[in-house]
C-alpha atoms as a PDB file:
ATOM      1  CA  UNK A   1      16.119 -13.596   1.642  1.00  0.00           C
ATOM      2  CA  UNK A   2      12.620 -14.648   2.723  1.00  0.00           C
ATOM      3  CA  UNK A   3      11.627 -14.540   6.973  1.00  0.00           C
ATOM      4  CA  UNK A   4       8.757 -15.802   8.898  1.00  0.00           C
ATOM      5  CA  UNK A   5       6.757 -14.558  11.426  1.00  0.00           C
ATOM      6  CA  UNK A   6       3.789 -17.545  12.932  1.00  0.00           C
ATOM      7  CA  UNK A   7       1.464 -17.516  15.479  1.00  0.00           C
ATOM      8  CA  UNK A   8      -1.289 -20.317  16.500  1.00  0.00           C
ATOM      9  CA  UNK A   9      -3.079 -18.397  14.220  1.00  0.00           C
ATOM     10  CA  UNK A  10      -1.161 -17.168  10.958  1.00  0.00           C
ATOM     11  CA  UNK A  11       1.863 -17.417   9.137  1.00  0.00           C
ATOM     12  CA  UNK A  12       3.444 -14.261   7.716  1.00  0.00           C
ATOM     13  CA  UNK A  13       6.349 -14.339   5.093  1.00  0.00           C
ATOM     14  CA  UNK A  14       8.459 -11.560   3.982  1.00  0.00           C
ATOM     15  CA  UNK A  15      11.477 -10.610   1.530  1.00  0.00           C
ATOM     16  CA  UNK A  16      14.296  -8.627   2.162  1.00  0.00           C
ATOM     17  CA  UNK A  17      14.184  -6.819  -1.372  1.00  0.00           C
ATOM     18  CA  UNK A  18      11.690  -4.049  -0.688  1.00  0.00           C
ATOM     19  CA  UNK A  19      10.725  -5.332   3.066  1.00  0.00           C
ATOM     20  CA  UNK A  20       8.027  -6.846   1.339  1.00  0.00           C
ATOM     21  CA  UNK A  21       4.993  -8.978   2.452  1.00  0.00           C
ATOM     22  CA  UNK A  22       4.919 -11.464   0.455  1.00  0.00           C
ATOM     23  CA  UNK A  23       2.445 -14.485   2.422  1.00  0.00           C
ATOM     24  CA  UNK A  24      -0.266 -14.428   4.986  1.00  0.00           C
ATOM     25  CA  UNK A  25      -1.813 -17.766   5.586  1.00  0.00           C
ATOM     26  CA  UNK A  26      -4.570 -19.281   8.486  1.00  0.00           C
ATOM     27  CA  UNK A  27      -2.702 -21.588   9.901  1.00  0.00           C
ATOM     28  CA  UNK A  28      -6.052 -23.725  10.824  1.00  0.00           C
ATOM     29  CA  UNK A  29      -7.937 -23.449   7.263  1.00  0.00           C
ATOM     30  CA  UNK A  30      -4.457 -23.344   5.203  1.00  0.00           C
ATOM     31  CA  UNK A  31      -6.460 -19.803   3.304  1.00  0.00           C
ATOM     32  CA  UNK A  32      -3.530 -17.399   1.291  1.00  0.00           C
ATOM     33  CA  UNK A  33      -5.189 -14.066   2.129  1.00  0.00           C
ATOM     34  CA  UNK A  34      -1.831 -12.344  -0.403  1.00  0.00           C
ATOM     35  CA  UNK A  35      -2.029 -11.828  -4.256  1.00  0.00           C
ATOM     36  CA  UNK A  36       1.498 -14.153  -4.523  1.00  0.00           C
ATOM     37  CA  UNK A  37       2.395 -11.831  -7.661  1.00  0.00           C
ATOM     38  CA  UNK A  38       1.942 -13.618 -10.691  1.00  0.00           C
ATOM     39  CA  UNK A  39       3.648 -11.473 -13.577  1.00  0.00           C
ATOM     40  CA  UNK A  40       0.385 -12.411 -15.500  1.00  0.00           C
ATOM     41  CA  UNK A  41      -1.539  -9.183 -13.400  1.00  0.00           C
ATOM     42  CA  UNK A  42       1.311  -8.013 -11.011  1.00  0.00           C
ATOM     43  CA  UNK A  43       4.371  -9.082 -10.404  1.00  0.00           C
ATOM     44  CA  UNK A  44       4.432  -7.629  -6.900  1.00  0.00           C
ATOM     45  CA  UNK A  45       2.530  -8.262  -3.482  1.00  0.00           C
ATOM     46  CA  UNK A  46       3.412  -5.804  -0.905  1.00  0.00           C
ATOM     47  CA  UNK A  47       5.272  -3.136  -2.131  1.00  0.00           C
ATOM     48  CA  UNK A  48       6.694  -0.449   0.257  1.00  0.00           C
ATOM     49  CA  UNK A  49       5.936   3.092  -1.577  1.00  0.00           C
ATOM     50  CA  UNK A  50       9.113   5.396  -0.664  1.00  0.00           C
ATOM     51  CA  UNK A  51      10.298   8.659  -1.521  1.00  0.00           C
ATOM     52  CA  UNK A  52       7.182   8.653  -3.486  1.00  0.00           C
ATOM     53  CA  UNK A  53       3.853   7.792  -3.217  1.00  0.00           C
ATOM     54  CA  UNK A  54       2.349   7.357  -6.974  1.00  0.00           C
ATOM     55  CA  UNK A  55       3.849   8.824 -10.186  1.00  0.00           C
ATOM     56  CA  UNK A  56       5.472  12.563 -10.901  1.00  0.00           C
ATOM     57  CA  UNK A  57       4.580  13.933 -14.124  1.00  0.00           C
ATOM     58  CA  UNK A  58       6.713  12.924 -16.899  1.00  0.00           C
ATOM     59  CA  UNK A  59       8.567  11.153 -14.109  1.00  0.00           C
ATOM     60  CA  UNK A  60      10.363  13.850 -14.023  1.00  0.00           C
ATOM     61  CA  UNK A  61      10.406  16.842 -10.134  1.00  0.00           C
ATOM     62  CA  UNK A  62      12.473  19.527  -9.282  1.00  0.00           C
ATOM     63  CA  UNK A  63      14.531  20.440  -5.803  1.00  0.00           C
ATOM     64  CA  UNK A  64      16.727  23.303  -5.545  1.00  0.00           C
ATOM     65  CA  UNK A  65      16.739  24.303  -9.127  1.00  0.00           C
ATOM     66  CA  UNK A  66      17.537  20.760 -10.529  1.00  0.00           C
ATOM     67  CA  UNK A  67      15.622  17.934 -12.144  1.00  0.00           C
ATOM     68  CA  UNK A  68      15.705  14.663 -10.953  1.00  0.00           C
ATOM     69  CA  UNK A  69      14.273  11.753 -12.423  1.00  0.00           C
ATOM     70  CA  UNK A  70      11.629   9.387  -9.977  1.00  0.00           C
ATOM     71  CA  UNK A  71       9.804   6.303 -11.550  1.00  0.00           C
ATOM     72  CA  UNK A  72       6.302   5.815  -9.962  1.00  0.00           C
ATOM     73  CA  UNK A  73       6.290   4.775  -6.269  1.00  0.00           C
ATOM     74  CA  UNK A  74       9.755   5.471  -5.277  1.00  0.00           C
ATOM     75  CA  UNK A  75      12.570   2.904  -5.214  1.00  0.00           C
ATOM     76  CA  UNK A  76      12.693   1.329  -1.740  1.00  0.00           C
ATOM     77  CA  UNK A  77      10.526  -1.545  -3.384  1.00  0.00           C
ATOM     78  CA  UNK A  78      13.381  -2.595  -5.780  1.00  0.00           C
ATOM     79  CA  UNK A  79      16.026  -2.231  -2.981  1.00  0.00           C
ATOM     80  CA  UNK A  80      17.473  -4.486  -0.520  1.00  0.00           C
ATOM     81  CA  UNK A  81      16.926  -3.952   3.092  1.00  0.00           C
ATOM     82  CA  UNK A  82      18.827  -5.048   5.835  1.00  0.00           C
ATOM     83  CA  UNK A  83      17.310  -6.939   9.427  1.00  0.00           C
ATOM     84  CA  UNK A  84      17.496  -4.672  11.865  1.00  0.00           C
ATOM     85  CA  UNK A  85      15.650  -6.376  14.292  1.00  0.00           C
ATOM     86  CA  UNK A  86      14.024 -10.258  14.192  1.00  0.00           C
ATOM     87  CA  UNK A  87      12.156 -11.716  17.364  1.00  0.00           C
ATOM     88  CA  UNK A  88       9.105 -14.458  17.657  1.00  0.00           C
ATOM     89  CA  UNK A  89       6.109 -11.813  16.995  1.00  0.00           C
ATOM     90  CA  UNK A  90       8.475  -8.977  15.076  1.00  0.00           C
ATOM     91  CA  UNK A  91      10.573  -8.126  12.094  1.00  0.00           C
ATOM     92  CA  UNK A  92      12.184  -4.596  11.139  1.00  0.00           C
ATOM     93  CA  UNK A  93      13.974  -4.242   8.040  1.00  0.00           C
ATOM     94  CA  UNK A  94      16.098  -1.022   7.365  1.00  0.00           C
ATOM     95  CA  UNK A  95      17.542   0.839   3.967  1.00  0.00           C
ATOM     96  CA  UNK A  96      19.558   3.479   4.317  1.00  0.00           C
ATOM     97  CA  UNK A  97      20.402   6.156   1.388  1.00  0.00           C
ATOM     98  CA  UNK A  98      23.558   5.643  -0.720  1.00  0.00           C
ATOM     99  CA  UNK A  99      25.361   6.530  -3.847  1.00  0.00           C
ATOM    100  CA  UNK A 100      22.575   5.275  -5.963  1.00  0.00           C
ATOM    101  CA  UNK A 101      19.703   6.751  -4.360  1.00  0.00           C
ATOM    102  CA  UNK A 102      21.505  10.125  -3.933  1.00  0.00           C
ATOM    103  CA  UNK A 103      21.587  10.582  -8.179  1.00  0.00           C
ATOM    104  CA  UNK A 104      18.070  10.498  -7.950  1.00  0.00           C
ATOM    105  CA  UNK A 105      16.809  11.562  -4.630  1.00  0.00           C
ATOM    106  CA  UNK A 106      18.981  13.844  -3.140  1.00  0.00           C
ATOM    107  CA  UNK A 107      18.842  13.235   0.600  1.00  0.00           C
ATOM    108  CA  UNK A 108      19.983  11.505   3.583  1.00  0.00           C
ATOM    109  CA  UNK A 109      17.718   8.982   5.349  1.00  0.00           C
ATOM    110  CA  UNK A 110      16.638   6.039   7.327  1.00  0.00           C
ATOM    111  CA  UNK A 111      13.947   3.414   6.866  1.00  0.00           C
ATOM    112  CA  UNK A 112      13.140   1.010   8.579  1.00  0.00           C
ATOM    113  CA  UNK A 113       9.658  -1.105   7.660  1.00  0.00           C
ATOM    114  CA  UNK A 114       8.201  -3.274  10.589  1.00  0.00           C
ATOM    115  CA  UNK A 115       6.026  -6.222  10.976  1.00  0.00           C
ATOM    116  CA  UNK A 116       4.351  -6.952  14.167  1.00  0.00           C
ATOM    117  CA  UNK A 117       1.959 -10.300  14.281  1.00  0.00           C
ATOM    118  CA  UNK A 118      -0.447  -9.989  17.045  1.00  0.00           C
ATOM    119  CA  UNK A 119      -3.297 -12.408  16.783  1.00  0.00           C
ATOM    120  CA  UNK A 120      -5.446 -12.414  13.829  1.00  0.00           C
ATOM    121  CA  UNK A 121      -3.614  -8.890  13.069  1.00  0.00           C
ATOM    122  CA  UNK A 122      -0.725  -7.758  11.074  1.00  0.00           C
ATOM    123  CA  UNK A 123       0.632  -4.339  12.225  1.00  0.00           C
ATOM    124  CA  UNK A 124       2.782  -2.609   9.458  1.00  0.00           C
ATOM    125  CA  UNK A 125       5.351   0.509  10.976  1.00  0.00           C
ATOM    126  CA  UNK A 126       6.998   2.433   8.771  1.00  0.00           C
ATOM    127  CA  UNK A 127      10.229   5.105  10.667  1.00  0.00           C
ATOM    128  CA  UNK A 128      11.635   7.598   9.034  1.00  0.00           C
ATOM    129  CA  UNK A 129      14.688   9.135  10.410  1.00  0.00           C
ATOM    130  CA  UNK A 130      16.387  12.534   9.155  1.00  0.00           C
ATOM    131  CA  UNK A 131      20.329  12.005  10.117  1.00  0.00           C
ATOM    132  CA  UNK A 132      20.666  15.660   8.916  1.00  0.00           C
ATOM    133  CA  UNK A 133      21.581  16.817   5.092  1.00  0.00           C
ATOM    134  CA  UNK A 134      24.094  18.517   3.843  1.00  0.00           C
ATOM    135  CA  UNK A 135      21.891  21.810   2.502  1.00  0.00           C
ATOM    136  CA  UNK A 136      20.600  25.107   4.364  1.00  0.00           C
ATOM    137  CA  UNK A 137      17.472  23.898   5.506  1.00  0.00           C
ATOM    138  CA  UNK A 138      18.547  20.046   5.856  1.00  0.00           C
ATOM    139  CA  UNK A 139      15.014  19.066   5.543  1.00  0.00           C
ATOM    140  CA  UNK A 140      14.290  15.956   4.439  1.00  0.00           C
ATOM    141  CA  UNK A 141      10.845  15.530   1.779  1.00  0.00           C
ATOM    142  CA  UNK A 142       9.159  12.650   0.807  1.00  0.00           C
ATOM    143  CA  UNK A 143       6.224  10.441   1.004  1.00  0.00           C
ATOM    144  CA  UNK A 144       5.446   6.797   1.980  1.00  0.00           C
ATOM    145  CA  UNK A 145       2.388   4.366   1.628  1.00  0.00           C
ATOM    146  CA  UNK A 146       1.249   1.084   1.566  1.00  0.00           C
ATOM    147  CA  UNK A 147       0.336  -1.441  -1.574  1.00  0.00           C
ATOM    148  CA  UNK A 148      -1.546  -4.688   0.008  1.00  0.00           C
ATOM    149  CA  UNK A 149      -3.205  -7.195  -2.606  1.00  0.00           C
ATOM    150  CA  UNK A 150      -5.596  -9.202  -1.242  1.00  0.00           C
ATOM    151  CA  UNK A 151      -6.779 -12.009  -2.928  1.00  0.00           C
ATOM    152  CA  UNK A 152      -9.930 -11.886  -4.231  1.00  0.00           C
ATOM    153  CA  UNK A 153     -12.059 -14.084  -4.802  1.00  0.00           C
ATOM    154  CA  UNK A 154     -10.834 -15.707  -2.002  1.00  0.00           C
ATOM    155  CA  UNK A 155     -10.808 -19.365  -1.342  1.00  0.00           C
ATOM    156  CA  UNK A 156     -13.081 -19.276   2.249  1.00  0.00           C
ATOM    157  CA  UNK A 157     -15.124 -22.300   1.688  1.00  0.00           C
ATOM    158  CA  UNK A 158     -14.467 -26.106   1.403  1.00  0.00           C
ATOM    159  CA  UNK A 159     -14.721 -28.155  -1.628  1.00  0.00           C
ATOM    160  CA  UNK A 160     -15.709 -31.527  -2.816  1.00  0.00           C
ATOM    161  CA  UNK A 161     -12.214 -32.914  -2.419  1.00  0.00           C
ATOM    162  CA  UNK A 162     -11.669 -31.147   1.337  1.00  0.00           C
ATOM    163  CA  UNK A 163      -9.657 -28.212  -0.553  1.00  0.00           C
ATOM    164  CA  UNK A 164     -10.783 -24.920  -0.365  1.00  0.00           C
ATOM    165  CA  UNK A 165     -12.011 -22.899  -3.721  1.00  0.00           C
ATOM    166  CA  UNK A 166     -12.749 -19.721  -4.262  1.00  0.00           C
ATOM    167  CA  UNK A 167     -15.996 -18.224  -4.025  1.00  0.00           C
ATOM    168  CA  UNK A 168     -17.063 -16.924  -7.301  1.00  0.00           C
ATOM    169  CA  UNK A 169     -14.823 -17.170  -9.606  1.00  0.00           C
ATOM    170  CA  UNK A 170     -13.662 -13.098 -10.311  1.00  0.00           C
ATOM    171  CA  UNK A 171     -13.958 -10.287  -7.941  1.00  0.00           C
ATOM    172  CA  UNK A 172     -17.304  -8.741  -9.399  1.00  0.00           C
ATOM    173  CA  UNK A 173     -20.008  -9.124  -6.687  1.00  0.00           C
ATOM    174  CA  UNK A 174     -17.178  -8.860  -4.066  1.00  0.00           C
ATOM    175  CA  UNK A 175     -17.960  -6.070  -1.739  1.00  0.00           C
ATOM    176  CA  UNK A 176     -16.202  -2.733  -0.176  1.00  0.00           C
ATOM    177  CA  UNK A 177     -17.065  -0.994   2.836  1.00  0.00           C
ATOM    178  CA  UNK A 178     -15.583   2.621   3.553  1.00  0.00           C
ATOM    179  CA  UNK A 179     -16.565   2.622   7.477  1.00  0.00           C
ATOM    180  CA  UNK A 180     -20.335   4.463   6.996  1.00  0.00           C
ATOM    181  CA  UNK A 181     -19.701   6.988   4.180  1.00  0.00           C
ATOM    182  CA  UNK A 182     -22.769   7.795   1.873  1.00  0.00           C
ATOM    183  CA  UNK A 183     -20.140   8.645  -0.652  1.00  0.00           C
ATOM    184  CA  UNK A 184     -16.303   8.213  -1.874  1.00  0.00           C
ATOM    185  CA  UNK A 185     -15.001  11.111  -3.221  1.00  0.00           C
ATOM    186  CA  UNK A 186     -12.059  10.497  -5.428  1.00  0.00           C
ATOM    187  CA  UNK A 187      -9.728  11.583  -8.162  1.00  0.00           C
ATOM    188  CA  UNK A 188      -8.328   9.241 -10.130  1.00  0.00           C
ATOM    189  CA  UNK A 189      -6.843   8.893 -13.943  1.00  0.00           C
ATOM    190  CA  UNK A 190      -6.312   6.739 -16.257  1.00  0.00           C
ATOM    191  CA  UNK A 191      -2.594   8.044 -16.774  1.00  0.00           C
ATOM    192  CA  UNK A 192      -1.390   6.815 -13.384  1.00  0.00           C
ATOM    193  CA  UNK A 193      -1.481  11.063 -12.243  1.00  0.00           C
ATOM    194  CA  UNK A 194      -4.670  12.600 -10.184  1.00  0.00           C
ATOM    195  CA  UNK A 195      -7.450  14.312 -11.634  1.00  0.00           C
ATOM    196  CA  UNK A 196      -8.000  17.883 -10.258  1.00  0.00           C
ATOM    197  CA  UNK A 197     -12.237  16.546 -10.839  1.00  0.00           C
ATOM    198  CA  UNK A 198     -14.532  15.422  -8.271  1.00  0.00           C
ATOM    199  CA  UNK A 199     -15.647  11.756  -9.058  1.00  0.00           C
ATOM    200  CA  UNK A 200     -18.036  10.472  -6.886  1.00  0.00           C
ATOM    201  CA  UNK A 201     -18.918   6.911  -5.906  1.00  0.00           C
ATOM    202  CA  UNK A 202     -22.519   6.445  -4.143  1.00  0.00           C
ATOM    203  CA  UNK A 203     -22.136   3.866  -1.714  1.00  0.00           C
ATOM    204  CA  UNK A 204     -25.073   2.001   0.158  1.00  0.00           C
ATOM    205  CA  UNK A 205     -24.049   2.307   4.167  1.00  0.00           C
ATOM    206  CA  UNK A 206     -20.167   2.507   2.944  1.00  0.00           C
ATOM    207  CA  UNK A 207     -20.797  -0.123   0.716  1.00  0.00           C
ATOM    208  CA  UNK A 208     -20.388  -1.152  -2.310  1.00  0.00           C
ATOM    209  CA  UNK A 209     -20.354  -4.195  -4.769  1.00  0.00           C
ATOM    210  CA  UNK A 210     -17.518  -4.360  -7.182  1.00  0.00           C
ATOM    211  CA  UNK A 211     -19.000  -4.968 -11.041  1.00  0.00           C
ATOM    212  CA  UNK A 212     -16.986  -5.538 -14.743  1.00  0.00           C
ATOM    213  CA  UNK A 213     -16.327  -2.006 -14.943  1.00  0.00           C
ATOM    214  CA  UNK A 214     -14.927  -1.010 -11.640  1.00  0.00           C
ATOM    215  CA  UNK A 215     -11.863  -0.373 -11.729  1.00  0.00           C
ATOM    216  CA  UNK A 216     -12.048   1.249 -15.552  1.00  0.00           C
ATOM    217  CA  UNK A 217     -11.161   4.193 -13.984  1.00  0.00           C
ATOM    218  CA  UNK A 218      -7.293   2.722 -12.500  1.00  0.00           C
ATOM    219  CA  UNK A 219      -6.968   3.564  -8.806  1.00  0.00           C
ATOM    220  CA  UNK A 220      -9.574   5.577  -6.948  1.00  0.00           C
ATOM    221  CA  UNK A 221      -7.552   8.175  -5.214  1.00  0.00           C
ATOM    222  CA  UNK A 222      -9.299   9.081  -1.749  1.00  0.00           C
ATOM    223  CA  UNK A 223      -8.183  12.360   0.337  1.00  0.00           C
ATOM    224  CA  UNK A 224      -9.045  14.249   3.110  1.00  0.00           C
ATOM    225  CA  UNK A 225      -9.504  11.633   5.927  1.00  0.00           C
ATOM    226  CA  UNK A 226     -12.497  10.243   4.202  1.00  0.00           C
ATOM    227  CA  UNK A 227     -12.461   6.785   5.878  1.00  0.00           C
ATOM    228  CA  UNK A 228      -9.947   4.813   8.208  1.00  0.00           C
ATOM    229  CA  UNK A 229     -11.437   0.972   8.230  1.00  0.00           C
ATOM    230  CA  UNK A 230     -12.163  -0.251   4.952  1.00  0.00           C
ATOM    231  CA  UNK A 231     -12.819  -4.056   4.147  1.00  0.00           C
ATOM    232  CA  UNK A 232     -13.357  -6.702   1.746  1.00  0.00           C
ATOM    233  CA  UNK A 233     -16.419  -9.038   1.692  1.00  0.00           C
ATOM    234  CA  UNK A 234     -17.478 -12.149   0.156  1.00  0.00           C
ATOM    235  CA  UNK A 235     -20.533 -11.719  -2.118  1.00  0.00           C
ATOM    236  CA  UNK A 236     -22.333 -13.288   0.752  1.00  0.00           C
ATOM    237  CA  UNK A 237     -21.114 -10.295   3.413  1.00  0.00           C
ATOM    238  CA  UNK A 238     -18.352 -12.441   5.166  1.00  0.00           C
ATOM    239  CA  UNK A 239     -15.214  -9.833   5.899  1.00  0.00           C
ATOM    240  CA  UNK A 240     -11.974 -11.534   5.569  1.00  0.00           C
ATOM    241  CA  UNK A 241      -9.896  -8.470   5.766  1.00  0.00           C
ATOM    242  CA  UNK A 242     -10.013  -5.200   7.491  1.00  0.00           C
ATOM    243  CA  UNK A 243      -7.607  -2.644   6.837  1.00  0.00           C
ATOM    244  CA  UNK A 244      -7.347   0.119   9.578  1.00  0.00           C
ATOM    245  CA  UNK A 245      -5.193   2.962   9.579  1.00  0.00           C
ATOM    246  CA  UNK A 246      -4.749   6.852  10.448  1.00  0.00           C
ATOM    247  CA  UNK A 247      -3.142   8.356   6.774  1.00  0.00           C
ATOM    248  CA  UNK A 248      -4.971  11.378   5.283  1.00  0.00           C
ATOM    249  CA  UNK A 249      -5.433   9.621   1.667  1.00  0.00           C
ATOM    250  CA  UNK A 250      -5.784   5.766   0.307  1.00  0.00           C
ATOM    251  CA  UNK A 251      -6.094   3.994  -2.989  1.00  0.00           C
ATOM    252  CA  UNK A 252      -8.206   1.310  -3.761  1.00  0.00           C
ATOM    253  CA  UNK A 253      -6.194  -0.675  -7.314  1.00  0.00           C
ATOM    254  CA  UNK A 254      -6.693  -3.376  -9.480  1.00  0.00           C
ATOM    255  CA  UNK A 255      -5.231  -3.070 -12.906  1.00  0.00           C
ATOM    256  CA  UNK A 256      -7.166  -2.039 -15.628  1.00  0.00           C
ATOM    257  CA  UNK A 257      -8.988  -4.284 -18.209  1.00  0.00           C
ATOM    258  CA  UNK A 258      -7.499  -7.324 -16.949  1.00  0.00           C
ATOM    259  CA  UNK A 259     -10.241  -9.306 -14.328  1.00  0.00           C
ATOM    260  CA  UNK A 260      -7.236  -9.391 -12.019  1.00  0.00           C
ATOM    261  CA  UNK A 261      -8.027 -11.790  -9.240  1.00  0.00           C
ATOM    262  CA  UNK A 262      -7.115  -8.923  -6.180  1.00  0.00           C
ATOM    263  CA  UNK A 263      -7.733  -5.919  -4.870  1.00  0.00           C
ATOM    264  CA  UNK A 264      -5.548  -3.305  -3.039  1.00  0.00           C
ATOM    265  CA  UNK A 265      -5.856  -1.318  -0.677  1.00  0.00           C
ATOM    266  CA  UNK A 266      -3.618   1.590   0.411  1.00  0.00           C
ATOM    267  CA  UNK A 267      -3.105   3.691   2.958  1.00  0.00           C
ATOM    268  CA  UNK A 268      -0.840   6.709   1.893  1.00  0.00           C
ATOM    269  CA  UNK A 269       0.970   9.522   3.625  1.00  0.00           C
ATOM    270  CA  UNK A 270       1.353  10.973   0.244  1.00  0.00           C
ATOM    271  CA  UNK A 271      -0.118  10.784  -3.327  1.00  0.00           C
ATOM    272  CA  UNK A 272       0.597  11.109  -6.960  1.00  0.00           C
ATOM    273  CA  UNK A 273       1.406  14.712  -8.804  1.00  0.00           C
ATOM    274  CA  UNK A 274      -1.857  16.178 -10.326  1.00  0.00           C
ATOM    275  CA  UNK A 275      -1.925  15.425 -14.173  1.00  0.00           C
ATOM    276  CA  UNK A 276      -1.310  19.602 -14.544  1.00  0.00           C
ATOM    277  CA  UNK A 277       1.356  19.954 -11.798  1.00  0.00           C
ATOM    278  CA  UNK A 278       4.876  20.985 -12.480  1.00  0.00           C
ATOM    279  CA  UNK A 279       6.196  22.302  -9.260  1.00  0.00           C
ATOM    280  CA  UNK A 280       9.010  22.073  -6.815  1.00  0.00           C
ATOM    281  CA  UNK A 281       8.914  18.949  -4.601  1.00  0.00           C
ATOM    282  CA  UNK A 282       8.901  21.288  -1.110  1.00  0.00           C
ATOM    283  CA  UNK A 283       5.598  22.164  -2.878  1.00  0.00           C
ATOM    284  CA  UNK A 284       4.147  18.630  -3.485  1.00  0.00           C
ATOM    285  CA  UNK A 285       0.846  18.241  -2.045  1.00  0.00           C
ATOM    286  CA  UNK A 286       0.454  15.697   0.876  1.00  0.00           C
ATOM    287  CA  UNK A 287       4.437  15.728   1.273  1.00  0.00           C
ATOM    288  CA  UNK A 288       5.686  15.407   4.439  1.00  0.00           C
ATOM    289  CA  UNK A 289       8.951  17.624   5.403  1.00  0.00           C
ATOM    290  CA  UNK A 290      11.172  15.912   8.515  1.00  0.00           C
ATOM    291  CA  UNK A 291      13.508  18.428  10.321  1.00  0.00           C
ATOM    292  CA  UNK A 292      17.097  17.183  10.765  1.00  0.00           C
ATOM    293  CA  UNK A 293      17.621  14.595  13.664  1.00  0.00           C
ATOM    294  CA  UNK A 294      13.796  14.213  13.785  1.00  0.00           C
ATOM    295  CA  UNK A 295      11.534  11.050  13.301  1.00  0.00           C
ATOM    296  CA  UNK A 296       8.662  10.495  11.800  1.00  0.00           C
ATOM    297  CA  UNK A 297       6.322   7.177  12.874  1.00  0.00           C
ATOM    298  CA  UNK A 298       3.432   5.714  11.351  1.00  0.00           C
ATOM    299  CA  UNK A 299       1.387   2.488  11.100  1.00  0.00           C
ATOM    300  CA  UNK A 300      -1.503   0.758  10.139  1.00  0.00           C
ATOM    301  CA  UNK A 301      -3.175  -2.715  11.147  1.00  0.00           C
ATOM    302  CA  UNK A 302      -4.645  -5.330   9.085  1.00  0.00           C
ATOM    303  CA  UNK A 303      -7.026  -8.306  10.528  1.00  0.00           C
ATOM    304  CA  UNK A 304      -7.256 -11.486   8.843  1.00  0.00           C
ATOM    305  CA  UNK A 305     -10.970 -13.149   9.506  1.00  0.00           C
ATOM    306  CA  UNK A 306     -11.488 -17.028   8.899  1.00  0.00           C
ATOM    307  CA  UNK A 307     -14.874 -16.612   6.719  1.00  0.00           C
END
């Protein structure tokens, strides 16, 4: 089921399978700032990325002595979540374990995924709640993250008929900026697992243009609290969307070999296995362990700019 958040200044729609984003429009120039998932690319928008953030290797992790299988990102994205909570400027969805989710995930939880318009800005919440499990420790593991696709190009100026169009017609010559870094240290693969090597991206003031090649390379992995604002420019400079957000690690994704027309950009509490890892999940770098009865609370804002 699809809701609606609006403002003077945007429109927001979201879906109830995965608490997704699935629409953010300027209500004054009529601009779709969302990829709208065209199977073409990516069939997806939004996604929510829970238990896990990225891929285990040979999809495949262990807990207590047993093997469980995981696909890459977790499942909450192919779930259905329920409203918890639906006001003029707010929306919380929530999923809460079951039968199916225990085969594969074996823990008790709560999350809920909120939406809070404020202006030009979208705030995204994620909760997780431990309600206590039925083991010694009772701890609950797992990761979360976020998968925004922005459109890009975007369509910021007018055309001949009064519509707008795109400027440019593919993302190469769009531009990044990673707050005021000199350099992006990152570690992807082409495998959809991490690299253990130290790539690194020059950048020009935290900038850089996007070319061909790119993203030949999948998703460029970022850790250690590298940057926190990141944004996406017109070839001219204009920022239409700033990402801002406190999580240790991001991704930056477009698929591979395909001149997909968006970009992503993640913010992760969590990240995919290293392509040589093989270890227990209480081991899983970047995992984060929530005692029983505790919460955990995170969030991260993006801003929508007219061009």
């Amino acid at each position: 089921m699809r809701y609606t958040l609006e403002n003077e200044i945007l429109r927001a729609e979201f879906e109830s399978k995965g608490a997704e984003l699935k629409s953010v429009v300027n209500k004054k120039t009529n601009v779709e700032y969302m990829w709208q998932g065209d199977p073409t690319y990516w069939n997806r928008t939004s996604p929510v990325l829970f238990p896990f953030v990225g891929g285990v290797v040979n999809d495949e992790y262990t807990f207590e002595g047993t093997c469980y299988h995981m696909g890459q990102h977790g499942f909450a994205r192919d779930n259905e979540f329920e409203v918890a909570s639906h006001d003029s400027n707010s929306i919380f969805f929530k999923l809460i374990d079951n039968e199916e989710t225990y085969k594969n995930y074996p823990f008790h939880f709560e999350l809920q995924v909120g939406y809070i318009l404020n202006g030009k800005s979208l705030e995204f919440v994620w909760k997780v709640k431990n309600p206590g499990q039925d083991r010694a420790d009772g701890n609950l593991y797992f990761s979360i993250g976020g998968h925004p696709a922005f459109n890009c190009p975007i369509a910021l100026q007018p055309g001949n008929d009064g519509t707008k169009e795109a400027v440019g017609n593919s993302k190469t010559g769009y531009i990044l900026q990673f707050d005021n870094l000199s350099q992006l240290h990152h570690h992807g693969n082409l495998n959809g697992t991490a690299t253990r090597e130290d790539i690194v991206l020059q950048l020009d003031n935290g900038k850089v243009t996007i070319s061909d090649d790119f993203f030949n390379r999948s998703t460029y992995i970022a850790e250690n609290n590298q940057a926190h604002k990141i944004s996406l420019s017109t070839p001219e400079g204009v920022a239409y969307i700033t990402v801002e957000f406190e999580a240790p690690l991001f991704g930056i994704w477009s698929p591979i070999g395909k001149n997909a027309p968006f970009v992503c950009i993640e913010p992760w509490y969590g990240r995919t296995d290293y392509d040589d890892y093989c270890g227990d999940l209480t081991h899983r770098e970047y995992g984060n362990v929530l005692a029983p009865q505790n919460e955990f609370e995170k969030k991260y804002i993006v801003t929508y700019f007219e061009g």
